[in-house]
Protein backbone atom coordinates (compact mmCIF):
# COMPACT_ATOMS: atom_id res chain seq x y z
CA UNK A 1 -24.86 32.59 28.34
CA UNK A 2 -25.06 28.88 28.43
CA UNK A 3 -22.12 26.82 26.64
CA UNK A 4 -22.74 23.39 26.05
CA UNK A 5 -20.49 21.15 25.86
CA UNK A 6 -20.46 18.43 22.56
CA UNK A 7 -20.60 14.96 23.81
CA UNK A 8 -17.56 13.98 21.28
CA UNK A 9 -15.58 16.40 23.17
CA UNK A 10 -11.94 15.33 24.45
CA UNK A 11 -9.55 12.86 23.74
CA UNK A 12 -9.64 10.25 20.88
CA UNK A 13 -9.06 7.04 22.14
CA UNK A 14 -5.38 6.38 20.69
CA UNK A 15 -4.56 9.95 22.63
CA UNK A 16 -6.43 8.99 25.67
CA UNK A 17 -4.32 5.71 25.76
CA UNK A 18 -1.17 7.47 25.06
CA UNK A 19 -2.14 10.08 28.11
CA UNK A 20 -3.07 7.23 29.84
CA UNK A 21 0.34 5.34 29.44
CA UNK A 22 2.20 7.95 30.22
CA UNK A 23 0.36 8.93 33.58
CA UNK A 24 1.08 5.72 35.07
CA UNK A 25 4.30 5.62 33.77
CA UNK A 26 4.81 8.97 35.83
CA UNK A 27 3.88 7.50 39.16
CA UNK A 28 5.11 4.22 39.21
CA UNK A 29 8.48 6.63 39.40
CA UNK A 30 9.87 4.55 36.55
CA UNK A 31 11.70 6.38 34.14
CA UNK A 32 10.18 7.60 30.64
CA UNK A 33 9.76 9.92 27.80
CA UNK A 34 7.82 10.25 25.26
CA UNK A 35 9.25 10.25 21.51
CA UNK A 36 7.55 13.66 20.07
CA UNK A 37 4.34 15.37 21.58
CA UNK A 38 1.68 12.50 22.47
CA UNK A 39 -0.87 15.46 22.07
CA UNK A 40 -1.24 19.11 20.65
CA UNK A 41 -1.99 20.46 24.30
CA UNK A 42 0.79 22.12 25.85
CA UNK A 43 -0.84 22.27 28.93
CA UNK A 44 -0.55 18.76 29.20
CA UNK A 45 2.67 18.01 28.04
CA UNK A 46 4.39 20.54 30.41
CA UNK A 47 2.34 18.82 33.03
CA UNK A 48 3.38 15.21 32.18
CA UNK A 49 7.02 16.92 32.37
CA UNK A 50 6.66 18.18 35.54
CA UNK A 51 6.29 14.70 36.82
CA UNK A 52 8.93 13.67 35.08
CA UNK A 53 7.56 12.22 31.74
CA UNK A 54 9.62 14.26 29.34
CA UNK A 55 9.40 14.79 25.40
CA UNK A 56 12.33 13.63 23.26
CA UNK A 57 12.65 14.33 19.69
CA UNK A 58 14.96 11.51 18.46
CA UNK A 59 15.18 7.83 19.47
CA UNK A 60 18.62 8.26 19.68
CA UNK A 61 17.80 10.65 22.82
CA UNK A 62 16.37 7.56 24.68
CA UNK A 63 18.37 6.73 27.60
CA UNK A 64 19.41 3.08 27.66
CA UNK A 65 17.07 1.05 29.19
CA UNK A 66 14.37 3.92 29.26
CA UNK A 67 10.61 3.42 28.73
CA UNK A 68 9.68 5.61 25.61
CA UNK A 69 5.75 5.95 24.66
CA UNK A 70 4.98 5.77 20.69
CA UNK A 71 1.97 8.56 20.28
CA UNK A 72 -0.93 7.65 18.84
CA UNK A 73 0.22 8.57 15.42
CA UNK A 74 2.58 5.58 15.24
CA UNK A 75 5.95 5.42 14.21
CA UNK A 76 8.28 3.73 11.07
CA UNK A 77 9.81 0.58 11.23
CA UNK A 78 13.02 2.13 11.14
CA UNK A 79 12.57 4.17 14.71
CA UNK A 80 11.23 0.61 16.49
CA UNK A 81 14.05 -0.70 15.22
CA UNK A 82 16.81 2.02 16.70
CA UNK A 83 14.36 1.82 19.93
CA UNK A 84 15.13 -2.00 20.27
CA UNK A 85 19.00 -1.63 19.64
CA UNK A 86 19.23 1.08 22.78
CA UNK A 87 16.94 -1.61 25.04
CA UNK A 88 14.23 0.63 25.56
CA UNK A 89 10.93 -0.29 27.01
CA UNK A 90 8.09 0.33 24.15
CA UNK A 91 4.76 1.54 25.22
CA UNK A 92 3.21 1.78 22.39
CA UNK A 93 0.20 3.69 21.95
CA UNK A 94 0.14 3.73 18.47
CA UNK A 95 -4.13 4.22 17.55
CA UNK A 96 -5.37 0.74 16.60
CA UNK A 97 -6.16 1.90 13.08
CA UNK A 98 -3.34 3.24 12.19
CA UNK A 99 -1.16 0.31 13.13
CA UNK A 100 -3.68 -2.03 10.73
CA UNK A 101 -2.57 0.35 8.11
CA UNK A 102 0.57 -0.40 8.64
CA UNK A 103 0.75 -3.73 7.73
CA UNK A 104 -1.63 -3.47 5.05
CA UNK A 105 1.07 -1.40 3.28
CA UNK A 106 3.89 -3.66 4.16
CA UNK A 107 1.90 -6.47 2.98
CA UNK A 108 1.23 -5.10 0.26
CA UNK A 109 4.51 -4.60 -1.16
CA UNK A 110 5.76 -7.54 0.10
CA UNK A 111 3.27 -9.10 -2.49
CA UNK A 112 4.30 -6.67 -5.09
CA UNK A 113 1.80 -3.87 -4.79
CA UNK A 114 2.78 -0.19 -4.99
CA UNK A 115 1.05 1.31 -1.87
CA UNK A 116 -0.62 4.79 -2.71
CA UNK A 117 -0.89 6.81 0.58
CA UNK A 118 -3.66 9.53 0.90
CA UNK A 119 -3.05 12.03 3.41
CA UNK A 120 -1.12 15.04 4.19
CA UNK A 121 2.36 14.80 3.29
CA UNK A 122 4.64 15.47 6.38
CA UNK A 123 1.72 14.78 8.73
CA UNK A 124 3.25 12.61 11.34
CA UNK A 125 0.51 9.58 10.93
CA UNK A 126 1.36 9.83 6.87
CA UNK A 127 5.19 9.74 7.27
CA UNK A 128 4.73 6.92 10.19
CA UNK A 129 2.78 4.73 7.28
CA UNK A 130 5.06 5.79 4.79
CA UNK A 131 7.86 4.30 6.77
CA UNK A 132 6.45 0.46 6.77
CA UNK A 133 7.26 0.03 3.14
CA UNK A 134 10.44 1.08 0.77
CA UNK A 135 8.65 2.99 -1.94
CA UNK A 136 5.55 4.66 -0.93
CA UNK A 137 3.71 7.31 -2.93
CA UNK A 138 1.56 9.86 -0.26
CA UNK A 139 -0.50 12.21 -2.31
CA UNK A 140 -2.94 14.82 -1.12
CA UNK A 141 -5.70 14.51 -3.08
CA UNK A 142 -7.12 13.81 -6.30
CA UNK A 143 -5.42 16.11 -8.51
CA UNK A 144 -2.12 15.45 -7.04
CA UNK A 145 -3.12 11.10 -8.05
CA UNK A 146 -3.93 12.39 -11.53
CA UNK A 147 -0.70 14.60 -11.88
CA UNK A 148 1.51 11.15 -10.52
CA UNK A 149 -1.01 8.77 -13.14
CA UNK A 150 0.09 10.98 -15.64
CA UNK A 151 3.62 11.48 -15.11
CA UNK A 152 4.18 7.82 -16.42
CA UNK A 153 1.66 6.00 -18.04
CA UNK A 154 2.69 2.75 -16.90
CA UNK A 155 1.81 3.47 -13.73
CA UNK A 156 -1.93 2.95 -14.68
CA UNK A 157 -1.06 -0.33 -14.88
CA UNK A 158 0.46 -0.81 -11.90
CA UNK A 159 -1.20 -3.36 -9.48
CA UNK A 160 -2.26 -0.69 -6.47
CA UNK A 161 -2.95 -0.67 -3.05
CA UNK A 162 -4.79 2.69 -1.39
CA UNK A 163 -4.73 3.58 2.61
CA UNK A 164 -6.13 6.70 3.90
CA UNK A 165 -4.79 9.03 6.53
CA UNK A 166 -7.27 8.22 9.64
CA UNK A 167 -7.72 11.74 10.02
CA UNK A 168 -7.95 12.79 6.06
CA UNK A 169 -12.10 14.18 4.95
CA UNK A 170 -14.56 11.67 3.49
CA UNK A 171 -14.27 13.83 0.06
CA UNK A 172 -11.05 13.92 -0.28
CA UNK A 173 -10.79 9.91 -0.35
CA UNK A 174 -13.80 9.70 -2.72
CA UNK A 175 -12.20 11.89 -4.89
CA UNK A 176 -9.37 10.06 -4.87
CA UNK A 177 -11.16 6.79 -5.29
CA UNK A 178 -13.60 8.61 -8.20
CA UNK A 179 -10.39 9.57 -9.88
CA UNK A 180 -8.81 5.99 -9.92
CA UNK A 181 -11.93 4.65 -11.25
CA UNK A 182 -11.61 6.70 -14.27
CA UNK A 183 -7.76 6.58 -15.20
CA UNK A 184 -6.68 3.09 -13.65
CA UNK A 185 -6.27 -0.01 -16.31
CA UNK A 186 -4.96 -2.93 -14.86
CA UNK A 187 -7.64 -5.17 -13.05
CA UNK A 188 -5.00 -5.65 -10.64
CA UNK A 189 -6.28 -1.96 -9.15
CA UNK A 190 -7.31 -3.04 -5.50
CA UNK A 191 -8.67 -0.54 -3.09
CA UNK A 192 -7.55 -2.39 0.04
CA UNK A 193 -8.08 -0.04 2.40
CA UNK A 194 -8.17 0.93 6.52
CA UNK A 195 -10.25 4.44 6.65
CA UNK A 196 -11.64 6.05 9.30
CA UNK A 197 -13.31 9.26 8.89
CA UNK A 198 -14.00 11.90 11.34
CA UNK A 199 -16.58 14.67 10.20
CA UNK A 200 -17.13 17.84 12.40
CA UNK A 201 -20.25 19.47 11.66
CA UNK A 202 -22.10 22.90 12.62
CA UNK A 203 -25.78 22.26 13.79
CA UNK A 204 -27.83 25.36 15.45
CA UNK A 205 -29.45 24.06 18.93
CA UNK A 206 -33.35 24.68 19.25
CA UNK A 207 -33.06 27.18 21.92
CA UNK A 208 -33.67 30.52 22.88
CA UNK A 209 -30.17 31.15 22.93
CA UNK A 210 -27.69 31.86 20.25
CA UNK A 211 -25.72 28.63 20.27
CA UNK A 212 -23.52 25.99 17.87
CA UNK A 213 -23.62 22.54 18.88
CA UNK A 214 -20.45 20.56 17.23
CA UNK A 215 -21.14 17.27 17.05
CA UNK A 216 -18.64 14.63 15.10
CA UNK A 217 -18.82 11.05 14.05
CA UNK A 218 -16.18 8.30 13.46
CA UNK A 219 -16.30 5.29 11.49
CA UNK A 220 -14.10 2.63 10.39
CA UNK A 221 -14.05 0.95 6.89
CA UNK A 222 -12.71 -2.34 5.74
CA UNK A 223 -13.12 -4.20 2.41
CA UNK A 224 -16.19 -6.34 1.96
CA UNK A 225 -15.26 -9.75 0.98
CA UNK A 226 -16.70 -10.67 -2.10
CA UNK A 227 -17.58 -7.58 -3.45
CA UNK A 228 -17.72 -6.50 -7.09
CA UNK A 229 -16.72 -3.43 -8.30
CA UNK A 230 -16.05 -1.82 -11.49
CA UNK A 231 -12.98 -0.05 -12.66
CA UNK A 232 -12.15 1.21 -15.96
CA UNK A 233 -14.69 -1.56 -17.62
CA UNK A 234 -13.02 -4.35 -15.70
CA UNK A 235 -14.49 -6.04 -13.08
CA UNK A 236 -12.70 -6.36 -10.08
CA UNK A 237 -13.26 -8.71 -7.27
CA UNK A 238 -11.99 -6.99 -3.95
CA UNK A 239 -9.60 -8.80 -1.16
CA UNK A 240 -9.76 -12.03 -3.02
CA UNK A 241 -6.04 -12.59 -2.58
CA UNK A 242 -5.60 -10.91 0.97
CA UNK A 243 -8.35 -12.95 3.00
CA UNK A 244 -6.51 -11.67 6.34
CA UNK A 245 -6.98 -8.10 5.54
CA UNK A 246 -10.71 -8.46 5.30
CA UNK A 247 -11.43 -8.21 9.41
CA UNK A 248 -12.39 -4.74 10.33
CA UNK A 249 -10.55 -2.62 12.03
């Protein structure tokens, strides 16, 4: 039998970097731990441990002085902060996306926005976003936004700011975004938003032999400045008052 081996096979790059970071961390013999598991392979965890790159669960478990590497799933304001106060050495390998959603939320409510989080709640990326701003809203999906629209009607109102989970499905955002569409009111409703989607697909290989070829894709989505949309009748112009968010990601 022949196994082939899909091209988009491996590491992401914010794991790669975070593997990366804490390989030469482990021979230039200084030392360093990383806060949680970098990556869900145990074989190489226990083998970054063996050379002396160790997991810790807690900041407050970071010796003085210590290097500590952020996985690529980012971290809350909050745990940089506690990191800083014991004079540890951040490498942070937090994914490049994630940390633009990060301060797309924070900006946000600093300008009076209620960010709406999509994503699994508890996920470590979703409670690392959550943790940039002091009253975030994470939902799962659509019905879960139409259950919270509901639960107080001035909330369609509200002037709102979406960000997807990096790793959350194509149709679960446009569901979400469908959804809004239909039940939001205020012209204030902004879908300022870092997304990158990941789809894993089945494809049968033209060969002889029984086969599956995976094959995956990734892209990255920013607002388009000067585009029009329409929400609940109103028009809306997008990123109008947040000209730095419009750069991609």
């Amino acid at each position: 039998m022949k196994i082939r081996l899909a091209k988009s096979a491996g590491f992401c790059y914010g794991v790669k970097r975070a593997v990366e970071l804490a390989e030469s961390a482990a021979q230039s013999g200084e030392p360093c731990v990383m806060l949680g598991y970098i990556i869900h392979n145990s074989d190489v965890v226990d083998r970054l441990a063996s050379q002396g790159v160790k997991v810790v669960e807690d900041p407050d478990q970071v010796p003085q002085g210590c290097g500590v590497i952020i996985r690529s799933h980012g971290e809350s304001r909050e745990t940089y902060e506690r990191l800083e106060k014991r004079g540890a050495r951040i490498l942070d390998a937090t994914c490049p996306n994630v940390k633009r959603i990060h301060q797309i939320v924070s900006q946000a409510e600093e300008q009076g926005r209620q960010p709406v989080i999509i994503g699994t709640p508890h996920h470590p990326e979703v409670t690392a976003i959550a943790g940039w701003c002091s009253h975030p809203v994470v939902l799962s999906g659509a019905q879960e936004l139409e259950a919270w629209l509901q639960e107080d009607e001035n909330r369609k109102n509200l002037p709102l700011t979406f960000v997807s989970q990096t790793t959350s499905t194509r149709k679960i955002w446009d569901g979400c975004v469908k959804k809004a569409k239909k039940s939001v009111q205020t012209r204030n409703f902004l879908i300022q938003y870092a997304e990158r989607h990941r789809n894993a697909r089945r494809k049968p290989i033209s060969s002889p032999r029984s086969a599956t070829k995976w094959w995956s894709s990734a892209t990255v989505k920013a607002p388009t400045p000067n585009a029009w949309r329409r929400f609940a009748g109103s028009p809306v112009r997008m990123c109008s008052s947040l000209s730095a968010q419009r750069t991609w990601i």
